[in-house]
N, C-alpha and C. Protein backbone atom coordinates (compact mmCIF):
# COMPACT_ATOMS: atom_id res chain seq x y z
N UNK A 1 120.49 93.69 78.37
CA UNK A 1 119.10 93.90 78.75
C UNK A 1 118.95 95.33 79.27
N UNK A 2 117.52 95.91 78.99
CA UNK A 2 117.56 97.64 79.51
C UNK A 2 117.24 97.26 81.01
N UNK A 3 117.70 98.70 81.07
CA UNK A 3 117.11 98.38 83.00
C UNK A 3 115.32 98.57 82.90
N UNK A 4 114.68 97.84 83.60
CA UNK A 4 113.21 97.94 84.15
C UNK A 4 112.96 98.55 84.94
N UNK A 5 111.62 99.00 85.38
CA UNK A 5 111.17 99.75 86.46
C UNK A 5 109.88 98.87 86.93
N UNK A 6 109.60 98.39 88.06
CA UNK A 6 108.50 97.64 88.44
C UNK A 6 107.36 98.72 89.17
N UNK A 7 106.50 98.59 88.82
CA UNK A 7 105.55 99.95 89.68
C UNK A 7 104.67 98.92 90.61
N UNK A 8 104.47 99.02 91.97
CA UNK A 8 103.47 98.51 92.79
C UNK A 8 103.62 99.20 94.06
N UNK A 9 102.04 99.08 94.70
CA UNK A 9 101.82 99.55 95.46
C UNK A 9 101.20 98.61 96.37
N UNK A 10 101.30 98.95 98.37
CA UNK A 10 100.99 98.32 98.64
C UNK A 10 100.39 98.93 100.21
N UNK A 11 99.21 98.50 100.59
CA UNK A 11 98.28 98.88 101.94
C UNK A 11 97.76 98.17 102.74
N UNK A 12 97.94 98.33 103.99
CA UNK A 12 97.02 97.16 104.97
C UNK A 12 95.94 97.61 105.19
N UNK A 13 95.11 97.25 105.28
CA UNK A 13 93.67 97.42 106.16
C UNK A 13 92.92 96.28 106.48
N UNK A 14 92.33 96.72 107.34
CA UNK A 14 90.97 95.84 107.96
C UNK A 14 90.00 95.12 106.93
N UNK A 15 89.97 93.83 106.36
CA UNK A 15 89.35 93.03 105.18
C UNK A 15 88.35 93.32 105.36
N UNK A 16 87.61 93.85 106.02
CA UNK A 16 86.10 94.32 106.18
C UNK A 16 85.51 95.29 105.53
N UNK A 17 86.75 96.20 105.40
CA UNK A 17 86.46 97.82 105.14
C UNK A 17 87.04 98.11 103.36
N UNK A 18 87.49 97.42 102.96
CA UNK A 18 87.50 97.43 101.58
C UNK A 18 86.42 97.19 100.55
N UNK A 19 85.63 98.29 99.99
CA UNK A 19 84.30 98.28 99.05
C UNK A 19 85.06 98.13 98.07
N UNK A 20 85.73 98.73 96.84
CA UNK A 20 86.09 98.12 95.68
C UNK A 20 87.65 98.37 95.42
N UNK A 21 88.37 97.82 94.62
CA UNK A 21 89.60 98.04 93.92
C UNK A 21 89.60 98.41 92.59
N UNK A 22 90.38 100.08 92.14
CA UNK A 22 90.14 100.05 90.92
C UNK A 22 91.69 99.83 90.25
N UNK A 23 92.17 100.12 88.87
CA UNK A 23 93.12 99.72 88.27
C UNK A 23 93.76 101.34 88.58
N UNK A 24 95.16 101.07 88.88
CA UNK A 24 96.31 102.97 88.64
C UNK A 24 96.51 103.07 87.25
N UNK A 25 96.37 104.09 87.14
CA UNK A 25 97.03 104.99 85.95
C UNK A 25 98.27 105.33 85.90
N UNK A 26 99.45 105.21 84.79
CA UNK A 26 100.46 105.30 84.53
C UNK A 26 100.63 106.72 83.45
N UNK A 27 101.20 107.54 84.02
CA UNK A 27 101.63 108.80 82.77
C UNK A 27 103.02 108.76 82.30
N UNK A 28 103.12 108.09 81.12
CA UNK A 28 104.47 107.80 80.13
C UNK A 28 105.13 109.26 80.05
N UNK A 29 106.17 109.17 79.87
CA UNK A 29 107.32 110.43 79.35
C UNK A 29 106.83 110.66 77.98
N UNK A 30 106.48 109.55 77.05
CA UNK A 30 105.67 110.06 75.46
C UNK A 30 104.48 110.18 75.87
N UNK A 31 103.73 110.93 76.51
CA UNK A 31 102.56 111.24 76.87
C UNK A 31 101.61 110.08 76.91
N UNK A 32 101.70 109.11 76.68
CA UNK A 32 100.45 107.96 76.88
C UNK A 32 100.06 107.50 78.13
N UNK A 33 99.41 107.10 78.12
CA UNK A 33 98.93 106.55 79.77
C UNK A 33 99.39 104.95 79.38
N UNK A 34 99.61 104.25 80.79
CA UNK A 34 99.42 102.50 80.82
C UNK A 34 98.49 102.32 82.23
N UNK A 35 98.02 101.19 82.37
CA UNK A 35 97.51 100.90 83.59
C UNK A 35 98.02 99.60 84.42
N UNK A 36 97.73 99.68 85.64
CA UNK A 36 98.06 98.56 86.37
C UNK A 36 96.73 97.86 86.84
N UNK A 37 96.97 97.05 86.85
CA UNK A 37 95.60 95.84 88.14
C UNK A 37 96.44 95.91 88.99
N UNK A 38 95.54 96.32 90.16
CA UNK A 38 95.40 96.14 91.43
C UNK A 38 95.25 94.90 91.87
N UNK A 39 95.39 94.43 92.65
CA UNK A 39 95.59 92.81 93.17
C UNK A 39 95.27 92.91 94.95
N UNK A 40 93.88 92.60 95.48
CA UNK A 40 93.99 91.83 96.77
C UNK A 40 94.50 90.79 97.39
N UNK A 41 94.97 90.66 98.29
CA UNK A 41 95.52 89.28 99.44
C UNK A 41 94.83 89.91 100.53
N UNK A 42 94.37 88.69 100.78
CA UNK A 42 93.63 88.69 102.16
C UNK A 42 93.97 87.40 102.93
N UNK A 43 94.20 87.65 104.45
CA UNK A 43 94.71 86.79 105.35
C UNK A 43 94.85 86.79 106.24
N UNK A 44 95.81 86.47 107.02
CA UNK A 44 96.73 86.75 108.14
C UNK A 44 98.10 87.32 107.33
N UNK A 45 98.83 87.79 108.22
CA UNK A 45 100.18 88.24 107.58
C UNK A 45 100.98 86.73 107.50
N UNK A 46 101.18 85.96 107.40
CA UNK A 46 101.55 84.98 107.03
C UNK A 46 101.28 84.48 105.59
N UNK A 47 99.70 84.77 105.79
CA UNK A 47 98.64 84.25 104.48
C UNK A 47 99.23 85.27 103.13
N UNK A 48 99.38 86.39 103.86
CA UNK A 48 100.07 87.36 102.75
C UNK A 48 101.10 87.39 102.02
N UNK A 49 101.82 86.95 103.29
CA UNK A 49 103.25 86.82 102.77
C UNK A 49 103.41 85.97 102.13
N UNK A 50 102.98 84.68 101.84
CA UNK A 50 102.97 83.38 101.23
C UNK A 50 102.41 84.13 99.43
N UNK A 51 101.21 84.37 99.85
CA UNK A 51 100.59 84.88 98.68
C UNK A 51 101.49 85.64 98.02
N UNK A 52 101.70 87.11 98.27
CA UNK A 52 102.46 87.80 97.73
C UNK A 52 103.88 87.39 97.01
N UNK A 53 104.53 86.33 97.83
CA UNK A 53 105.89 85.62 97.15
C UNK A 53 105.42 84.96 96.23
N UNK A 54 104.12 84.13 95.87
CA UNK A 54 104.01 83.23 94.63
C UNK A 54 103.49 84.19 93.71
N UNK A 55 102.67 85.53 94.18
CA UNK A 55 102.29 86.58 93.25
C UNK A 55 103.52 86.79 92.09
N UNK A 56 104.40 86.93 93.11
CA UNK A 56 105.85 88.06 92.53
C UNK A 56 106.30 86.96 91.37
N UNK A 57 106.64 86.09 91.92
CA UNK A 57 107.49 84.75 90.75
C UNK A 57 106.79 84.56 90.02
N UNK A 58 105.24 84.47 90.22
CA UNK A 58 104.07 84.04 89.02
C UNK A 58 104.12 85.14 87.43
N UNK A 59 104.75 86.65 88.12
CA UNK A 59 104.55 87.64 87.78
C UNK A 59 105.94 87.64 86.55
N UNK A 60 106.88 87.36 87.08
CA UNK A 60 108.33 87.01 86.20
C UNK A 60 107.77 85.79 85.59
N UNK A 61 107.41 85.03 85.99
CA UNK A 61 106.76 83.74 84.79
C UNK A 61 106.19 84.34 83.25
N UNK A 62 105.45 85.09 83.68
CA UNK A 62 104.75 85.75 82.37
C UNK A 62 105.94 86.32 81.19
N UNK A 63 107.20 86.72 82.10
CA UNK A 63 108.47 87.41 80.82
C UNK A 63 109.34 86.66 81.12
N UNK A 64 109.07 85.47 80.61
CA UNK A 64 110.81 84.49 80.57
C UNK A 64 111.98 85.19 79.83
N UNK A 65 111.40 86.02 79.01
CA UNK A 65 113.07 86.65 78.29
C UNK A 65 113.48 87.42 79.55
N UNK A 66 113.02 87.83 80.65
CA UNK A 66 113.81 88.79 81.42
C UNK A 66 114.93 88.17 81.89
């Protein structure tokens, strides 16, 4: 299997103060772009943490060959 690279990013703030989420831009070594979705959790840090762990496994669900 090749090695992977996972790209994510991640920020706390105040659930109040968030107006929109847009998608990142990716600049390939062959010049193309890819993009990512952005993904909210909102909670308590508990609520997050829960979330975020079924995010991640949900996320390897999608590539069973990995």
């Amino acid at each position: 299997m090749a090695n992977l690279t996972l790209v994510y990013g991640m920020r706390l703030l105040p659930a109040d103060e968030v107006a929109e989420v847009g998608e990142a831009t990716l600049h390939l070594k062959n010049g193309r772009e890819a993009h990512v979705t952005m993904h909210v959790l909102e909670g308590t840090k508990e609520e997050i943490e829960k979330q975020l762990r079924i995010s991640v496994e949900s996320f390897f669900d999608i590539y069973p060959e990995i």
